[in-house]
N, C-alpha and C. Protein backbone atom coordinates (compact mmCIF):
# COMPACT_ATOMS: atom_id res chain seq x y z
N UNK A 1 -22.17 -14.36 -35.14
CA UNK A 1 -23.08 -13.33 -35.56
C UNK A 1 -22.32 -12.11 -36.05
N UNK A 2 -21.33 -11.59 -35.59
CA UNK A 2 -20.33 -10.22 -36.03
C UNK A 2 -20.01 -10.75 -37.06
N UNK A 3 -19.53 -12.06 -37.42
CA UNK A 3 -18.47 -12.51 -38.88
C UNK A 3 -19.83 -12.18 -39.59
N UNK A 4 -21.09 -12.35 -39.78
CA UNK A 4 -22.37 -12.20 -40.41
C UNK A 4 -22.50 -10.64 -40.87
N UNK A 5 -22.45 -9.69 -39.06
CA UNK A 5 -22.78 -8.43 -39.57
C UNK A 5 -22.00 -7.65 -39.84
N UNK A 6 -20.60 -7.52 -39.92
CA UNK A 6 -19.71 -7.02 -40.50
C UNK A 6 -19.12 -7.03 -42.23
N UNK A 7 -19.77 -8.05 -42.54
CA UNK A 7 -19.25 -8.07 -44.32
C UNK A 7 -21.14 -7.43 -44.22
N UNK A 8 -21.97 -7.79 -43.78
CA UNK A 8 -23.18 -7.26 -44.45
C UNK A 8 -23.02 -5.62 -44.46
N UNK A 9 -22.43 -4.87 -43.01
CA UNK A 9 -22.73 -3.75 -43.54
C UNK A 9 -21.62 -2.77 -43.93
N UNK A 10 -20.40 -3.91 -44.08
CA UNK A 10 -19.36 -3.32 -44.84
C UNK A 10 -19.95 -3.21 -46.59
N UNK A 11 -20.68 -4.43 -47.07
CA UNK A 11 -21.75 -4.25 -48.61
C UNK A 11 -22.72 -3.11 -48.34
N UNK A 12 -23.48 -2.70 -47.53
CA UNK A 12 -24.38 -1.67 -47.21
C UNK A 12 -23.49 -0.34 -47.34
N UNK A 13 -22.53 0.08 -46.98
CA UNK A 13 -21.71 1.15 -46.63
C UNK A 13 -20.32 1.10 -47.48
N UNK A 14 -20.54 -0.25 -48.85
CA UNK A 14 -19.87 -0.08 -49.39
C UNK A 14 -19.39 0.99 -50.30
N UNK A 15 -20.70 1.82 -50.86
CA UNK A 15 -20.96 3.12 -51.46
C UNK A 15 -20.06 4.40 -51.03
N UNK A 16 -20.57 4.39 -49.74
CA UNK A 16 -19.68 5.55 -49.23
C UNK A 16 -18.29 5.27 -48.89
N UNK A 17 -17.35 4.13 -49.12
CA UNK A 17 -16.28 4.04 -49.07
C UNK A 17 -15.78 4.96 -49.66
N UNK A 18 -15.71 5.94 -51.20
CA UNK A 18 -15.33 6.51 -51.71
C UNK A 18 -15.38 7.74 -51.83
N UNK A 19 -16.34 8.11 -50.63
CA UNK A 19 -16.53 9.51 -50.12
C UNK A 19 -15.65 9.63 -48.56
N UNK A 20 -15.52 8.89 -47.84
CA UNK A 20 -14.31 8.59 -46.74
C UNK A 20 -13.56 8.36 -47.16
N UNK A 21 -12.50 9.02 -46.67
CA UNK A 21 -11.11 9.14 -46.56
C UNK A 21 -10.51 7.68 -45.43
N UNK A 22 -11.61 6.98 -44.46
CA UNK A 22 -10.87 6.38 -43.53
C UNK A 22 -11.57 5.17 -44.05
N UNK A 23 -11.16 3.71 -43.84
CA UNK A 23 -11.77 2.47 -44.50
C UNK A 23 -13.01 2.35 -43.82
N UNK A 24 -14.36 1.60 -44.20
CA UNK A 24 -15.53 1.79 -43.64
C UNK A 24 -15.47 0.49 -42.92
N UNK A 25 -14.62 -0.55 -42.63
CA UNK A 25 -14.38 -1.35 -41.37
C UNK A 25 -14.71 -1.09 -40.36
N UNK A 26 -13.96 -0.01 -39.94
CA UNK A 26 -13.83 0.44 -38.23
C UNK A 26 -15.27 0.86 -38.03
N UNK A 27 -15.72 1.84 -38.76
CA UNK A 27 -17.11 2.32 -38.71
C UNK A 27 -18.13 0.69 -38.43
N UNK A 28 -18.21 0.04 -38.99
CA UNK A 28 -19.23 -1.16 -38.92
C UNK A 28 -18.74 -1.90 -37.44
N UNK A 29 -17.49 -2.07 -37.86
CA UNK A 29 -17.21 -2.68 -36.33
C UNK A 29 -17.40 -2.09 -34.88
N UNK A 30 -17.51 -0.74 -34.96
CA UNK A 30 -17.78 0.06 -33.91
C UNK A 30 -19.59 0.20 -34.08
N UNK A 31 -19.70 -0.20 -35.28
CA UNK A 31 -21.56 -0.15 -35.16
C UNK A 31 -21.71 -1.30 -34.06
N UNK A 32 -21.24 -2.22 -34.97
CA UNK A 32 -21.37 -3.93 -34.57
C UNK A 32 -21.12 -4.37 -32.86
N UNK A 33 -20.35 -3.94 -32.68
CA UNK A 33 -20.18 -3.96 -30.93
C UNK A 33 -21.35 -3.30 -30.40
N UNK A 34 -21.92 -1.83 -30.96
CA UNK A 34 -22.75 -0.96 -29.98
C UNK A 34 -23.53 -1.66 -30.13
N UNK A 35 -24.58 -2.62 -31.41
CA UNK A 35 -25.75 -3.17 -31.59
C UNK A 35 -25.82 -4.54 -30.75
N UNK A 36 -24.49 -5.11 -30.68
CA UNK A 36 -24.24 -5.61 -29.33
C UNK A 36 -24.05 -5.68 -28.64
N UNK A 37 -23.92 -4.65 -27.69
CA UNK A 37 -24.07 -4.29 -26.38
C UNK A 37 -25.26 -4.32 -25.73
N UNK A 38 -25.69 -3.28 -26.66
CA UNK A 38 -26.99 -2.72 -26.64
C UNK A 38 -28.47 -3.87 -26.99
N UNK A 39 -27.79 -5.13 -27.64
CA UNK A 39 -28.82 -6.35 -27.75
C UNK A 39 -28.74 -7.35 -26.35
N UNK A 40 -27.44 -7.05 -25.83
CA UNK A 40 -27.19 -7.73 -24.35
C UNK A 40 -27.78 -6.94 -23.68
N UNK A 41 -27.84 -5.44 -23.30
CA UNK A 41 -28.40 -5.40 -22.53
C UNK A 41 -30.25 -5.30 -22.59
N UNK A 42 -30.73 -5.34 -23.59
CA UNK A 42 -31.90 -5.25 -23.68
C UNK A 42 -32.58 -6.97 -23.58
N UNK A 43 -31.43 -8.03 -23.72
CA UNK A 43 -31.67 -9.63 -22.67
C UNK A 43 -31.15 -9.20 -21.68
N UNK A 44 -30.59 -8.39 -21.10
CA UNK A 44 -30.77 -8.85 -19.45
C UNK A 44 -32.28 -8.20 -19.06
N UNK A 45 -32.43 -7.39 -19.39
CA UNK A 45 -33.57 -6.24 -19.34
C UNK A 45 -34.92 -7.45 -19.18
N UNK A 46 -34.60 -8.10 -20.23
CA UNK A 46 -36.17 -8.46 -20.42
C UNK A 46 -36.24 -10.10 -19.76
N UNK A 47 -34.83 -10.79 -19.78
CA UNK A 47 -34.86 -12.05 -19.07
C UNK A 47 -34.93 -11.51 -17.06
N UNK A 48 -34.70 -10.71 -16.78
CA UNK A 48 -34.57 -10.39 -15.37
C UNK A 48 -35.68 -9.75 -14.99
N UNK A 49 -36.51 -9.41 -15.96
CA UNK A 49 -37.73 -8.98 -15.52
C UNK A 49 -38.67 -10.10 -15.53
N UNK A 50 -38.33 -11.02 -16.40
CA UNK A 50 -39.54 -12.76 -15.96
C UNK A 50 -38.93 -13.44 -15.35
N UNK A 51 -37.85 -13.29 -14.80
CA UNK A 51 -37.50 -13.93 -13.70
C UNK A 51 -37.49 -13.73 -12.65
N UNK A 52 -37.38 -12.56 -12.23
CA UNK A 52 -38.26 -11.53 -11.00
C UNK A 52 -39.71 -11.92 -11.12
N UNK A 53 -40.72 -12.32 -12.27
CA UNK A 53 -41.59 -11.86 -12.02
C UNK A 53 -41.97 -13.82 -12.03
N UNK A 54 -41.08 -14.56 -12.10
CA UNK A 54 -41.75 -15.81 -11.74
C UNK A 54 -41.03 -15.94 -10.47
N UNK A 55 -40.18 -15.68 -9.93
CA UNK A 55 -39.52 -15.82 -8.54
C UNK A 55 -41.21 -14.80 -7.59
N UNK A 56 -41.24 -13.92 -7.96
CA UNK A 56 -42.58 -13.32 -7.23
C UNK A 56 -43.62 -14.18 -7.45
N UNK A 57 -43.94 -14.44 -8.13
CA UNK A 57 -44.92 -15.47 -8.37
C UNK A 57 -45.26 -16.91 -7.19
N UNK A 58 -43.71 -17.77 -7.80
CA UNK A 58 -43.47 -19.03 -7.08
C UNK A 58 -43.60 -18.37 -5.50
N UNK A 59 -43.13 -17.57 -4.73
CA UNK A 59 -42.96 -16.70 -3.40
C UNK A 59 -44.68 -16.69 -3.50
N UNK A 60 -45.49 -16.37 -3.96
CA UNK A 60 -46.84 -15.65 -3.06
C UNK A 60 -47.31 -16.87 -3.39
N UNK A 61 -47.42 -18.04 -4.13
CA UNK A 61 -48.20 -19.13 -4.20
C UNK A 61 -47.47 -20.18 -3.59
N UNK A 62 -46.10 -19.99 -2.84
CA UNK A 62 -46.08 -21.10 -1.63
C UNK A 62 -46.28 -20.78 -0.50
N UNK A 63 -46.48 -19.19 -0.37
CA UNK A 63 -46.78 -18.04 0.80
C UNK A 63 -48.42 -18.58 1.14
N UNK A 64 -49.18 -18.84 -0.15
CA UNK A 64 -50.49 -18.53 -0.02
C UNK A 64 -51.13 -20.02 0.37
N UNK A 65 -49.77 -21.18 -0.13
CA UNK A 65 -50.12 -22.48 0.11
C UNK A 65 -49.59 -22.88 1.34
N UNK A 66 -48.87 -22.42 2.08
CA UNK A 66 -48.12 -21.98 3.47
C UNK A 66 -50.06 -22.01 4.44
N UNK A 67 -49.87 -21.04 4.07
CA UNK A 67 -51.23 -20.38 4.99
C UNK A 67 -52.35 -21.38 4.82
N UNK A 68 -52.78 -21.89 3.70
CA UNK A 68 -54.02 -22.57 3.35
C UNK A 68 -53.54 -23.77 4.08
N UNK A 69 -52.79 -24.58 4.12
CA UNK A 69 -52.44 -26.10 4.22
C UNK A 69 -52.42 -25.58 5.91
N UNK A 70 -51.53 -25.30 6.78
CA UNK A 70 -51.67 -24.88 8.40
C UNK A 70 -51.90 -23.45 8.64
N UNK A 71 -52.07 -23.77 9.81
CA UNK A 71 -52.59 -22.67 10.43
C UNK A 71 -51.06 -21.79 11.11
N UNK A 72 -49.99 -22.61 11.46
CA UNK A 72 -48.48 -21.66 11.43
C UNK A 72 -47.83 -21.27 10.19
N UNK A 73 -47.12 -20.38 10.39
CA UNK A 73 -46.36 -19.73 9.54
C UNK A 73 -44.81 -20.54 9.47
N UNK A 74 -44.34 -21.23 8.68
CA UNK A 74 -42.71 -21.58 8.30
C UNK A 74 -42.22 -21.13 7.66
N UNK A 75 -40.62 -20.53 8.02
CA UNK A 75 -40.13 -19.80 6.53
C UNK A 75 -39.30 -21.20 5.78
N UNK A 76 -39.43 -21.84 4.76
CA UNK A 76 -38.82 -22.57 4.50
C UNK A 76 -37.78 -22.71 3.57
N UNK A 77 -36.88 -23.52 2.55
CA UNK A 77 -35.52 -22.95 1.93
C UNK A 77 -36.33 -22.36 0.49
N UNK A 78 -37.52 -23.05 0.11
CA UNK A 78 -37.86 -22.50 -0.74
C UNK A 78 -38.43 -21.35 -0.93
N UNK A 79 -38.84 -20.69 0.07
CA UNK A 79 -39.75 -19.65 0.07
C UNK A 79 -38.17 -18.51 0.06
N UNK A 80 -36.83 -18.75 0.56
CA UNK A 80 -35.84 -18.44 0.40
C UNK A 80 -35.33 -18.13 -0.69
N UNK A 81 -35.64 -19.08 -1.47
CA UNK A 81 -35.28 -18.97 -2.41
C UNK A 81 -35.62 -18.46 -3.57
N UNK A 82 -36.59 -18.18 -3.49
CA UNK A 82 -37.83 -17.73 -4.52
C UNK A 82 -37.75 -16.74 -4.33
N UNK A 83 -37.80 -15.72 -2.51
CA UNK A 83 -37.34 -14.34 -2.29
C UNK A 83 -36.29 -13.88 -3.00
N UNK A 84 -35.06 -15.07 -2.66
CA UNK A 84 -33.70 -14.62 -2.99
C UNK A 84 -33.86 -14.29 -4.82
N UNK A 85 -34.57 -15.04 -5.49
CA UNK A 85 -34.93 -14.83 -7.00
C UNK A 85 -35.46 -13.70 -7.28
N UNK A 86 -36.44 -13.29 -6.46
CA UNK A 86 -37.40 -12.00 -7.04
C UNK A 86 -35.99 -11.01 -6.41
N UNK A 87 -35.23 -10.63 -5.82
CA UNK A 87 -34.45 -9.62 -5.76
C UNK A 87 -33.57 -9.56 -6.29
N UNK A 88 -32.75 -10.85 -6.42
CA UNK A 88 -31.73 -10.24 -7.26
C UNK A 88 -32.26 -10.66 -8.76
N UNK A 89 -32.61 -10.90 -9.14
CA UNK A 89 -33.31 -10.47 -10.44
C UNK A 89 -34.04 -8.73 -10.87
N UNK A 90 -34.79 -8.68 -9.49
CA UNK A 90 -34.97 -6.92 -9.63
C UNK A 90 -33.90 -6.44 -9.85
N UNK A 91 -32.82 -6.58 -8.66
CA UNK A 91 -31.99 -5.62 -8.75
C UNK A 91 -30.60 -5.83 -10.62
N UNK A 92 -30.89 -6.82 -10.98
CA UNK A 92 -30.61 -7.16 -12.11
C UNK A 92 -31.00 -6.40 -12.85
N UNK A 93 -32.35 -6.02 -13.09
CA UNK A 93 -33.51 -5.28 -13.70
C UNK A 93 -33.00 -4.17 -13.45
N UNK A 94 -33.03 -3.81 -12.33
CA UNK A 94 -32.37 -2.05 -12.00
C UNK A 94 -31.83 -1.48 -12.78
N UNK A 95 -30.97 -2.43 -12.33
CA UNK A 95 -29.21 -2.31 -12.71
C UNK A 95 -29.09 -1.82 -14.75
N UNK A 96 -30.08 -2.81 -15.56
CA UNK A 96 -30.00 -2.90 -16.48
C UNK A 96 -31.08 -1.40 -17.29
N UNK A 97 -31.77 -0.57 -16.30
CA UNK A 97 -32.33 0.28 -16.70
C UNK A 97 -31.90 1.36 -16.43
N UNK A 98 -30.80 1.51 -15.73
CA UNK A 98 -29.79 2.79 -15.56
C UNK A 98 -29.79 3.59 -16.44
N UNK A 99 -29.62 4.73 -16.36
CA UNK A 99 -29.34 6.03 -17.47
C UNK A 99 -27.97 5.62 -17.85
N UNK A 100 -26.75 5.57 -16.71
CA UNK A 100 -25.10 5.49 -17.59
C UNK A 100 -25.45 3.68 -18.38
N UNK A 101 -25.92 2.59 -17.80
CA UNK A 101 -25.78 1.86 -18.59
C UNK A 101 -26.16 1.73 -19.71
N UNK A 102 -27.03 2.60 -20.16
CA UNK A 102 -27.65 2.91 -21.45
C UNK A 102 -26.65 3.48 -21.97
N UNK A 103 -26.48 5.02 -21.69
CA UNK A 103 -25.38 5.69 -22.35
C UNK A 103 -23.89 4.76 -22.66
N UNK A 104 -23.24 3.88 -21.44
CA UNK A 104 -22.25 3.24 -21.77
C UNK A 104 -22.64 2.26 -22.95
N UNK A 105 -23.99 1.79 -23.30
CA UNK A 105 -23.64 0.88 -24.29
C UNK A 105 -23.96 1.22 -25.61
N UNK A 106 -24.05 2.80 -25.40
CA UNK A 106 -24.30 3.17 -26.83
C UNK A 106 -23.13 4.19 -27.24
N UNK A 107 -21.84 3.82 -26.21
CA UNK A 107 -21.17 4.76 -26.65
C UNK A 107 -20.76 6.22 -26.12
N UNK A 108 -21.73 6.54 -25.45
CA UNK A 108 -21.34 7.88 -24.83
C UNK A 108 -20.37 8.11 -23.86
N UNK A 109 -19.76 9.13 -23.87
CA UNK A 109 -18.94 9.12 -22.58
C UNK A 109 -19.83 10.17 -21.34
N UNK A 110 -19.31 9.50 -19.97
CA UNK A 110 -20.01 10.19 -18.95
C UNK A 110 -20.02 11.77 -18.83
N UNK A 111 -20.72 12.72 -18.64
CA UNK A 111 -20.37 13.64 -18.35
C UNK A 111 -19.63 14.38 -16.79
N UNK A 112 -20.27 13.59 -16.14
CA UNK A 112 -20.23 14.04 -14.61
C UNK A 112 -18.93 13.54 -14.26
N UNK A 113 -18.51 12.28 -14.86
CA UNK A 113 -17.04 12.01 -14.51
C UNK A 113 -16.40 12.88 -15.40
N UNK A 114 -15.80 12.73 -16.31
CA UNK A 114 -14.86 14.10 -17.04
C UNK A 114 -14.93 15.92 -16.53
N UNK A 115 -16.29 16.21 -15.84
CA UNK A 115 -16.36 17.21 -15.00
C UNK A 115 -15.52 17.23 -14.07
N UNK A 116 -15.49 16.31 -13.03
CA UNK A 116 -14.72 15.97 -11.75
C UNK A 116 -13.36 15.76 -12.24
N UNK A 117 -12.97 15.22 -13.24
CA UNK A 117 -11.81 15.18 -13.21
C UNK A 117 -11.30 16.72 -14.05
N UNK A 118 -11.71 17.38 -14.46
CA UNK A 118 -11.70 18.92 -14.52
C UNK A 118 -11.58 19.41 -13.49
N UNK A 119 -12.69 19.51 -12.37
CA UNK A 119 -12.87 20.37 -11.21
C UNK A 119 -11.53 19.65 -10.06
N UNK A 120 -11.06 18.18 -10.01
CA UNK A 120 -9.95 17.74 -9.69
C UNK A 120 -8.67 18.65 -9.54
N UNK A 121 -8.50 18.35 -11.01
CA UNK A 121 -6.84 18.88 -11.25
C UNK A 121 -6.94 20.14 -11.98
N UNK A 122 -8.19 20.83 -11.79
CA UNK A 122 -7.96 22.27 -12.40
C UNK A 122 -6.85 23.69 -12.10
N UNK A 123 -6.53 23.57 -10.96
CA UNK A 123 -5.89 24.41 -10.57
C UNK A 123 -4.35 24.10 -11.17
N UNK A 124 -4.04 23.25 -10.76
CA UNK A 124 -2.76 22.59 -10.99
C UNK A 124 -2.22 22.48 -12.68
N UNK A 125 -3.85 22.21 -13.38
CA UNK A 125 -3.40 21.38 -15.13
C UNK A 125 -3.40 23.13 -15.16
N UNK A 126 -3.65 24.03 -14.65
CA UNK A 126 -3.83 25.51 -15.44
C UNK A 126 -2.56 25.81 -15.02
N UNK A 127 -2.07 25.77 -14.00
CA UNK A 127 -0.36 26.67 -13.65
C UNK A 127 0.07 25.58 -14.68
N UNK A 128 0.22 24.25 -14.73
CA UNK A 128 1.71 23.82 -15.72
C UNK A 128 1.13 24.31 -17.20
N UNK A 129 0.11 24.58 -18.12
CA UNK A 129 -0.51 24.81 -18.90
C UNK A 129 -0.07 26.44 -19.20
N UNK A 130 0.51 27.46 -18.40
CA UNK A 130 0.47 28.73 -18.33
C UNK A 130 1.70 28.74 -18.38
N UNK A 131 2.50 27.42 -17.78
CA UNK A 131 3.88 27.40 -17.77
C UNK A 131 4.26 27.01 -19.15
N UNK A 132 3.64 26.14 -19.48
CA UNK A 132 3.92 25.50 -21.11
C UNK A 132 3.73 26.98 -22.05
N UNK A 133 2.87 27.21 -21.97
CA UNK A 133 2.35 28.46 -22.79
C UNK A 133 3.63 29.57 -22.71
N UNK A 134 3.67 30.11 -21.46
CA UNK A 134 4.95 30.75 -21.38
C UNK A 134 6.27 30.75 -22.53
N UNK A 135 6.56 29.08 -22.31
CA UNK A 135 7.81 28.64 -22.66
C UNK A 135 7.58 28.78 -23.91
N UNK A 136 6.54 28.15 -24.30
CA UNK A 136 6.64 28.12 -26.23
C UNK A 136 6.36 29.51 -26.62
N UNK A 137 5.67 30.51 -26.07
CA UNK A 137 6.42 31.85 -26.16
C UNK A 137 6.97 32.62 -26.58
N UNK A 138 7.92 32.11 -25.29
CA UNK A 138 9.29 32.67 -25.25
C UNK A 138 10.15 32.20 -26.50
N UNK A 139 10.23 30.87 -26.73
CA UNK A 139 10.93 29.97 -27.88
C UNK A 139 10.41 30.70 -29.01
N UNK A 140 9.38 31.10 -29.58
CA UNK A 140 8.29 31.85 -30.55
C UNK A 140 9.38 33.04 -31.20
N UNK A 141 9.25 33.81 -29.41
CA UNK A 141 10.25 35.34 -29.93
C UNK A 141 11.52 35.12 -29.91
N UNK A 142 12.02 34.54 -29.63
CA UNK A 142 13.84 34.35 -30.11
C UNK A 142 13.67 33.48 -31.32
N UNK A 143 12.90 32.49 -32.00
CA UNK A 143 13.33 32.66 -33.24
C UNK A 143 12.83 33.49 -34.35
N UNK A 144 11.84 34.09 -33.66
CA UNK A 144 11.45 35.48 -34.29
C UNK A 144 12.31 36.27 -35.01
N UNK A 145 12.98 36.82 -33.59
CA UNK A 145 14.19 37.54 -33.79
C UNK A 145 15.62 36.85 -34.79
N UNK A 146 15.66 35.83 -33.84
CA UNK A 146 16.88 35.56 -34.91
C UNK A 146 16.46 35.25 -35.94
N UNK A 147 15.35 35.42 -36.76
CA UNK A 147 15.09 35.25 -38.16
C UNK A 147 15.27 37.24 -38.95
N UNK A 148 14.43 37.76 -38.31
CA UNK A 148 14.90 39.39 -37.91
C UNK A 148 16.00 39.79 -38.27
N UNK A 149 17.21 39.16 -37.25
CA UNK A 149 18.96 39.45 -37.38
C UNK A 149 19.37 38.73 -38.82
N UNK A 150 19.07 37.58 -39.29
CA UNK A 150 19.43 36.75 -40.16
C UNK A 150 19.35 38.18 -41.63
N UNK A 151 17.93 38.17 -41.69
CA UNK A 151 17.14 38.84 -42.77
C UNK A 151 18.02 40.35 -43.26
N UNK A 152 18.23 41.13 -41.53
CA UNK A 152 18.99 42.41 -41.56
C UNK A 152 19.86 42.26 -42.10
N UNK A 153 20.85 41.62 -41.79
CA UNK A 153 22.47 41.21 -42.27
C UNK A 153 22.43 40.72 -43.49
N UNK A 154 23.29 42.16 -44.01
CA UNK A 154 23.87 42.12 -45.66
C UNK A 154 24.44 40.98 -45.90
N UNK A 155 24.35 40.36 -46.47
CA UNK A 155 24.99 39.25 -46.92
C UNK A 155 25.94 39.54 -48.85
């Protein structure tokens, strides 16, 4: 499917090749991944939600055929199993309706992590950062100067 959508919308975006400066490859191919990401996760989305919702299903109609057929209650492997279906399929579902998993498959970067790693090493990236600054500086005004001395001197 990519060998498909990559020459298609490298022809679509062939136009503006000549207004970019950078080849319009990378651009499609970085489309092409997000539209597939973003097409995976919208099948897990929608296969984990009918499968949750037939695992719930199969669960209350052997629950309900449980009860009708005797008068005790058995938990049996199927009724196990059918539980075990409706949850992790929800939690499949969850999982797939997340705010970062959205954002991760369209590309965004997190905010709250790049914060933390700011609020992390802030103290520390600012002293060597003040130290760097310093130095190039200092390097700045001595060849300042010795451009200064050069210029003065009669030659």
């Amino acid at each position: 499917m990519m060998k498909f959508l990559i020459p298609l919308l490298s022809f679509l975006l062939g136009n503006a090749k000549n207004f970019m400066k950078e080849p319009t490859e990378a651009l499609t191919q970085q489309l092409v991944l997000h539209i597939r990401s973003i097409s995976l996760l919208l099948t897990g989305c929608v296969g984990s939600l009918a499968l949750s919702c037939v695992g719930l299903s199969l669960f209350i109609s052997r629950l309900a055929g449980q009860f009708d057929a005797a008068e005790e209650f058995s938990f049996t492997i199927s009724l196990g199993i059918y539980l075990g279906m409706t949850v992790v399929f929800g939690g499949l579902l969850a999982f797939c309706l997340r705010r970062k998993t959205w954002l991760a498959a369209m590309g965004f970067a997190d905010r709250s992590a790049a914060e933390e790693s700011r609020k992390k090493s802030g103290a520390l990236e600012s002293a060597v950062a003040l130290l760097v600054m310093d130095f190039v500086e200092e390097r700045q005004s001595r060849r300042q100067q010795q451009n200064e001395n050069r210029q003065a001197e009669p030659t």
